[in-house]
PDB file of N, CA and C in Angstrom:
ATOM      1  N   UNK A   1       0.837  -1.174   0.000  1.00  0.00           N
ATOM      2  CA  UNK A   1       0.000   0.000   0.000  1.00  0.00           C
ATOM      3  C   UNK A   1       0.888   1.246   0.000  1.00  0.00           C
ATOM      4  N   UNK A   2       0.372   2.534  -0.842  1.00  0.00           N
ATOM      5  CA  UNK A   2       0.985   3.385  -0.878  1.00  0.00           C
ATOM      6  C   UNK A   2       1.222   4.530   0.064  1.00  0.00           C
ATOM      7  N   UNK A   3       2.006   5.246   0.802  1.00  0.00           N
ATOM      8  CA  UNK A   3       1.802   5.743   1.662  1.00  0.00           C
ATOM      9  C   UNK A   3       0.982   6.613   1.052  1.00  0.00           C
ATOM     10  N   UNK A   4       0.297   7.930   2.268  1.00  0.00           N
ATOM     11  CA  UNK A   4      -0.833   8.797   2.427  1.00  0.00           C
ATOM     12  C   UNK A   4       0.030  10.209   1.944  1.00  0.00           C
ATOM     13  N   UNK A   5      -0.433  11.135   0.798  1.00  0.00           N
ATOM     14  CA  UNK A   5      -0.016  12.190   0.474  1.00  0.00           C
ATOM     15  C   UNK A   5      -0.528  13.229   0.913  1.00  0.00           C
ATOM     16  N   UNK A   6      -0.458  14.123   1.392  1.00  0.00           N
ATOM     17  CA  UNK A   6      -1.266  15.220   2.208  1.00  0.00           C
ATOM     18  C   UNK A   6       0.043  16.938   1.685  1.00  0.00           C
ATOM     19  N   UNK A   7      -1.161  17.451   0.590  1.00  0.00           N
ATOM     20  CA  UNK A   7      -0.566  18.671   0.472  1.00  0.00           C
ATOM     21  C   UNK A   7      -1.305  19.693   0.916  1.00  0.00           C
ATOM     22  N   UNK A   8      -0.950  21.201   0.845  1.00  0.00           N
ATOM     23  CA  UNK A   8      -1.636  22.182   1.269  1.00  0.00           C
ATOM     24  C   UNK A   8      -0.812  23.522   1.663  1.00  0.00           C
ATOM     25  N   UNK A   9      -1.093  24.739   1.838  1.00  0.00           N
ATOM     26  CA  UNK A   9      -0.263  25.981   1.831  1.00  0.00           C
ATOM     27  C   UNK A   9      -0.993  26.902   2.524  1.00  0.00           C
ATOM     28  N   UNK A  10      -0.519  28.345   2.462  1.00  0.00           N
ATOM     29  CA  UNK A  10      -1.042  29.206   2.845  1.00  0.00           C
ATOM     30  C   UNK A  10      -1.818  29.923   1.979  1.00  0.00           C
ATOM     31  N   UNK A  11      -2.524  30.826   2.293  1.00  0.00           N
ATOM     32  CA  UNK A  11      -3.621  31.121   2.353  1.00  0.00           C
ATOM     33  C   UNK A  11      -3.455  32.123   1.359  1.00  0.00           C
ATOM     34  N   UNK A  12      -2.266  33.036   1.080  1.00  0.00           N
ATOM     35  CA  UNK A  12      -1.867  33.558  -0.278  1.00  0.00           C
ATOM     36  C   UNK A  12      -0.695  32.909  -1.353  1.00  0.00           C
ATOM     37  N   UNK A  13      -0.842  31.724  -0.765  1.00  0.00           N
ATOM     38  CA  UNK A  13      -0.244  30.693  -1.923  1.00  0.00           C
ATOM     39  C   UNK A  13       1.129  30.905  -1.933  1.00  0.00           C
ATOM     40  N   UNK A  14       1.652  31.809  -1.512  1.00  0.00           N
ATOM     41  CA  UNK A  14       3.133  31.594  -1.392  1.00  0.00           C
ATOM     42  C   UNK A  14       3.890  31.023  -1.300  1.00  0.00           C
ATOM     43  N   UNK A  15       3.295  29.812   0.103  1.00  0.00           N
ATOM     44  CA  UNK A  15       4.225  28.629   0.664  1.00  0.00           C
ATOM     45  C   UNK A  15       3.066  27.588   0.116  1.00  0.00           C
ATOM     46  N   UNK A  16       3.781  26.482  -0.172  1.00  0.00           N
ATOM     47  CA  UNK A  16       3.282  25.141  -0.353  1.00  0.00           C
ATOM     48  C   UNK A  16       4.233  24.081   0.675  1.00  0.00           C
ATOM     49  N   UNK A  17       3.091  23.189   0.776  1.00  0.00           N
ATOM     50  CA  UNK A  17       3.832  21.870   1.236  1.00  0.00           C
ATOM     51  C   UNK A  17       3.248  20.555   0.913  1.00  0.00           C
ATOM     52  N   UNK A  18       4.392  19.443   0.959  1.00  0.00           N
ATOM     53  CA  UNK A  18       3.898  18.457   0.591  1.00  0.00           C
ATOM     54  C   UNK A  18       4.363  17.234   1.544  1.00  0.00           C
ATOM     55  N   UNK A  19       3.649  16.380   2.686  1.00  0.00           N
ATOM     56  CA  UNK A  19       3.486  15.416   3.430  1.00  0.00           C
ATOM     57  C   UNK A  19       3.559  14.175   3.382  1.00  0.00           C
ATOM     58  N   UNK A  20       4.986  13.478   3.147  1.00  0.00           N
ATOM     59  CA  UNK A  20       4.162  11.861   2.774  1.00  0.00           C
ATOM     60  C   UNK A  20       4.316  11.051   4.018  1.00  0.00           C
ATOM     61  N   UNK A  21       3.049  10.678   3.934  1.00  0.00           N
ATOM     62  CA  UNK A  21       2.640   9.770   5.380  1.00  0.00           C
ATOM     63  C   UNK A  21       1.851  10.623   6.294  1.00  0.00           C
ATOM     64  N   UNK A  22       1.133   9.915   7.343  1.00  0.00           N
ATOM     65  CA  UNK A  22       0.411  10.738   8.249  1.00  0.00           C
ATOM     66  C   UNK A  22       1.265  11.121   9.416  1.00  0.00           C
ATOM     67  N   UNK A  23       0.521  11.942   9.471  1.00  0.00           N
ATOM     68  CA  UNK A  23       1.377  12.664  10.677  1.00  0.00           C
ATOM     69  C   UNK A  23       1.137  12.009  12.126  1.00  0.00           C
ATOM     70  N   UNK A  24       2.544  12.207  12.815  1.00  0.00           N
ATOM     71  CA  UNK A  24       2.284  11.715  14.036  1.00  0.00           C
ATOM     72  C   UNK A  24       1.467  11.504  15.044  1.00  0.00           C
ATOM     73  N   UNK A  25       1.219  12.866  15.005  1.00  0.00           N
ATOM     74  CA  UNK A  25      -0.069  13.338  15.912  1.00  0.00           C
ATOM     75  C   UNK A  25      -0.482  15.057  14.898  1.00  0.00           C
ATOM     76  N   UNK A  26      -2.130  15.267  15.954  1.00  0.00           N
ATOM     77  CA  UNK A  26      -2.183  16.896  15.213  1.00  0.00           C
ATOM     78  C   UNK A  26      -2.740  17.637  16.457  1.00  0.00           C
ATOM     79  N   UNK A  27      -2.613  18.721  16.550  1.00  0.00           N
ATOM     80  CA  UNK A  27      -2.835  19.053  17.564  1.00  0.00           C
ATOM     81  C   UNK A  27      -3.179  20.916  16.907  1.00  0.00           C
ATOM     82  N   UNK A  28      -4.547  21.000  18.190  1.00  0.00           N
ATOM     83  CA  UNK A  28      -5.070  21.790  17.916  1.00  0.00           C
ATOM     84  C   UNK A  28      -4.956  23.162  19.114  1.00  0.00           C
ATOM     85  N   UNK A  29      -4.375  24.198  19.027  1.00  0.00           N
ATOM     86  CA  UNK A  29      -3.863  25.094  20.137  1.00  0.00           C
ATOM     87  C   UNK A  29      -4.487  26.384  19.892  1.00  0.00           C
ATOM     88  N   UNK A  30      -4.889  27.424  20.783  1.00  0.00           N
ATOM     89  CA  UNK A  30      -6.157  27.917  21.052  1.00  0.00           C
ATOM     90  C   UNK A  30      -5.423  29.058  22.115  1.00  0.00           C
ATOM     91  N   UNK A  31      -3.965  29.155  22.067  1.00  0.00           N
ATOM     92  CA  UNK A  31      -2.951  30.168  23.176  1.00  0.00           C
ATOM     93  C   UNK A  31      -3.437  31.541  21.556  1.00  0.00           C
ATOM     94  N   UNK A  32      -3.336  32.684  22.508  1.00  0.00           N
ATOM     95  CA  UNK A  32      -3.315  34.379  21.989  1.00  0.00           C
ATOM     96  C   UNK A  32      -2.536  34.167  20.505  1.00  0.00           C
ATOM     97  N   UNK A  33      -0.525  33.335  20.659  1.00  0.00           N
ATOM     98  CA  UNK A  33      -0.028  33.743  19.742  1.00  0.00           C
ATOM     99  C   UNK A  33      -0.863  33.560  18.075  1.00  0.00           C
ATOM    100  N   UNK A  34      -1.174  32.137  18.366  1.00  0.00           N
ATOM    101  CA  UNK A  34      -1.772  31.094  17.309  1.00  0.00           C
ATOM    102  C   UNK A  34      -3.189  31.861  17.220  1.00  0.00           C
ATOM    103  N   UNK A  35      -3.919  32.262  17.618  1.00  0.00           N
ATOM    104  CA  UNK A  35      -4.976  33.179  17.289  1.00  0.00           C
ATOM    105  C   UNK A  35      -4.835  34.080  16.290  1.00  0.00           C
ATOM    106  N   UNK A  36      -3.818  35.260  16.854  1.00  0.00           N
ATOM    107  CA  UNK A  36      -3.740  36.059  16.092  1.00  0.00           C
ATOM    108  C   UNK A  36      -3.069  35.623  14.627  1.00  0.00           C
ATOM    109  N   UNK A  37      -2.123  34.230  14.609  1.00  0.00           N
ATOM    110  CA  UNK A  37      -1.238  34.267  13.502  1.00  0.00           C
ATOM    111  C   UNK A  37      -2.252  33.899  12.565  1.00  0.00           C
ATOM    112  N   UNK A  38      -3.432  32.904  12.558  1.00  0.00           N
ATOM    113  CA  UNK A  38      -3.979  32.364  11.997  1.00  0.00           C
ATOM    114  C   UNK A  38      -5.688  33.507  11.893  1.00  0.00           C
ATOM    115  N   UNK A  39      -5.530  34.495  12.295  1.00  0.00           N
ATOM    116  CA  UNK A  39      -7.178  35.311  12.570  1.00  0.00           C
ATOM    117  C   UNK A  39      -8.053  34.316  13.300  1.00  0.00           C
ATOM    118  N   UNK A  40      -8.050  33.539  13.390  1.00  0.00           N
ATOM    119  CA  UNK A  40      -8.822  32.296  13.706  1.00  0.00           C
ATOM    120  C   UNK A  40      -9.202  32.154  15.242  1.00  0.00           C
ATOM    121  N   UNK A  41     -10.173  31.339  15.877  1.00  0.00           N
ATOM    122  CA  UNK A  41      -9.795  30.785  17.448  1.00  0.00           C
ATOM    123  C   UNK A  41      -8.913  29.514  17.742  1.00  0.00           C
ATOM    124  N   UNK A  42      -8.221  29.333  16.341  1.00  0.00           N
ATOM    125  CA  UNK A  42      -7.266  28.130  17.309  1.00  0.00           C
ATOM    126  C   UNK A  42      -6.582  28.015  15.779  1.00  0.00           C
ATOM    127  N   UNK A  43      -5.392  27.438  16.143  1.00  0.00           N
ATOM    128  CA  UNK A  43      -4.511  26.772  15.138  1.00  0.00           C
ATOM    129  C   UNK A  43      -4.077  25.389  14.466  1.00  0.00           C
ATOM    130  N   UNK A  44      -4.323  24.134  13.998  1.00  0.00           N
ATOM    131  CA  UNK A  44      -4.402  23.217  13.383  1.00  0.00           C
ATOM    132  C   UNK A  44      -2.469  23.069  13.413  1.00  0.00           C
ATOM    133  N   UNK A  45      -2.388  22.102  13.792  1.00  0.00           N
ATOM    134  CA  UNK A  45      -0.550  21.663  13.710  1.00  0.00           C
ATOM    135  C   UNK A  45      -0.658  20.098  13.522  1.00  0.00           C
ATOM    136  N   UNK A  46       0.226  19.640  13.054  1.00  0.00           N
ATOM    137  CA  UNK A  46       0.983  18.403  12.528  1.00  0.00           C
ATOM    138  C   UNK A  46       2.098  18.010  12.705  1.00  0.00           C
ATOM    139  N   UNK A  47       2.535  16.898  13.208  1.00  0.00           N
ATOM    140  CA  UNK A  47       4.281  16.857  13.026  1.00  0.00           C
ATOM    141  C   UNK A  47       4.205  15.567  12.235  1.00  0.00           C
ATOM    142  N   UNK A  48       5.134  15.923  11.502  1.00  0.00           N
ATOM    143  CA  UNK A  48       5.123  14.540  10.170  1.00  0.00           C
ATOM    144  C   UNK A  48       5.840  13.786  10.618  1.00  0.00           C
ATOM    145  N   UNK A  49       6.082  12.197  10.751  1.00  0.00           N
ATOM    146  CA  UNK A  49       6.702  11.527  11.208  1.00  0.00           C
ATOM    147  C   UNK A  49       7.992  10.647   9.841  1.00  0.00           C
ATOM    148  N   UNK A  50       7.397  11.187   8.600  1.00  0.00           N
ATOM    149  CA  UNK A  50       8.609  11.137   7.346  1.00  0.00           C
ATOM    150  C   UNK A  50       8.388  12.354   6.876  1.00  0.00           C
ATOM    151  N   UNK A  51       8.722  12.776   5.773  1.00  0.00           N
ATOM    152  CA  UNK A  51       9.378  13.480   4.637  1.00  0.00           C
ATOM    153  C   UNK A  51       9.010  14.656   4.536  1.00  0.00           C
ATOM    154  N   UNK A  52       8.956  16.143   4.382  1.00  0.00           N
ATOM    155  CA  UNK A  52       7.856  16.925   3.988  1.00  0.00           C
ATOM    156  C   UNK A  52       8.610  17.766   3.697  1.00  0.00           C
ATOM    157  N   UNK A  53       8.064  18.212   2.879  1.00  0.00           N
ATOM    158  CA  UNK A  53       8.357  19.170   1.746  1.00  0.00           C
ATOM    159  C   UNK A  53       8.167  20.516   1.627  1.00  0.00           C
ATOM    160  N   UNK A  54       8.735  21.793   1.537  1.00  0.00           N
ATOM    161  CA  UNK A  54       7.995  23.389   1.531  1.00  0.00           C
ATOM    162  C   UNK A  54       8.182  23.723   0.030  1.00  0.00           C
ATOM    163  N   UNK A  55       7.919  24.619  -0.544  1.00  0.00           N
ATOM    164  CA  UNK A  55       8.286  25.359  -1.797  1.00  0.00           C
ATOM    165  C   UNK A  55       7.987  26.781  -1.984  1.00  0.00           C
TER     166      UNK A  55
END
């Protein structure tokens, strides 16, 4: 079986990335910094446990 591909970037396309395999864990954080970085109420994180890619 092939591993799991998981791409995706920011939000003005600047940065890309590309994931192979699932990530270790994901974790979802909801502290002031990650608020503001994201406009959002919380921030979405991943740590890849192989390969990943920016561009």
């Amino acid at each position: 079986m092939e591993a799991a591909i998981f791409e995706g970037g920011g939000f003005c396309g600047g940065i890309r990335f590309r994931m192979h395999g699932r990530p270790v864990f994901i974790h979802a954080c909801h502290c002031k910094d990650c608020q503001r970085r994201t406009g959002d109420a919380f921030a979405m994180n991943g740590l890849p446990e192989n390969a990943c890619n920016f561009a």
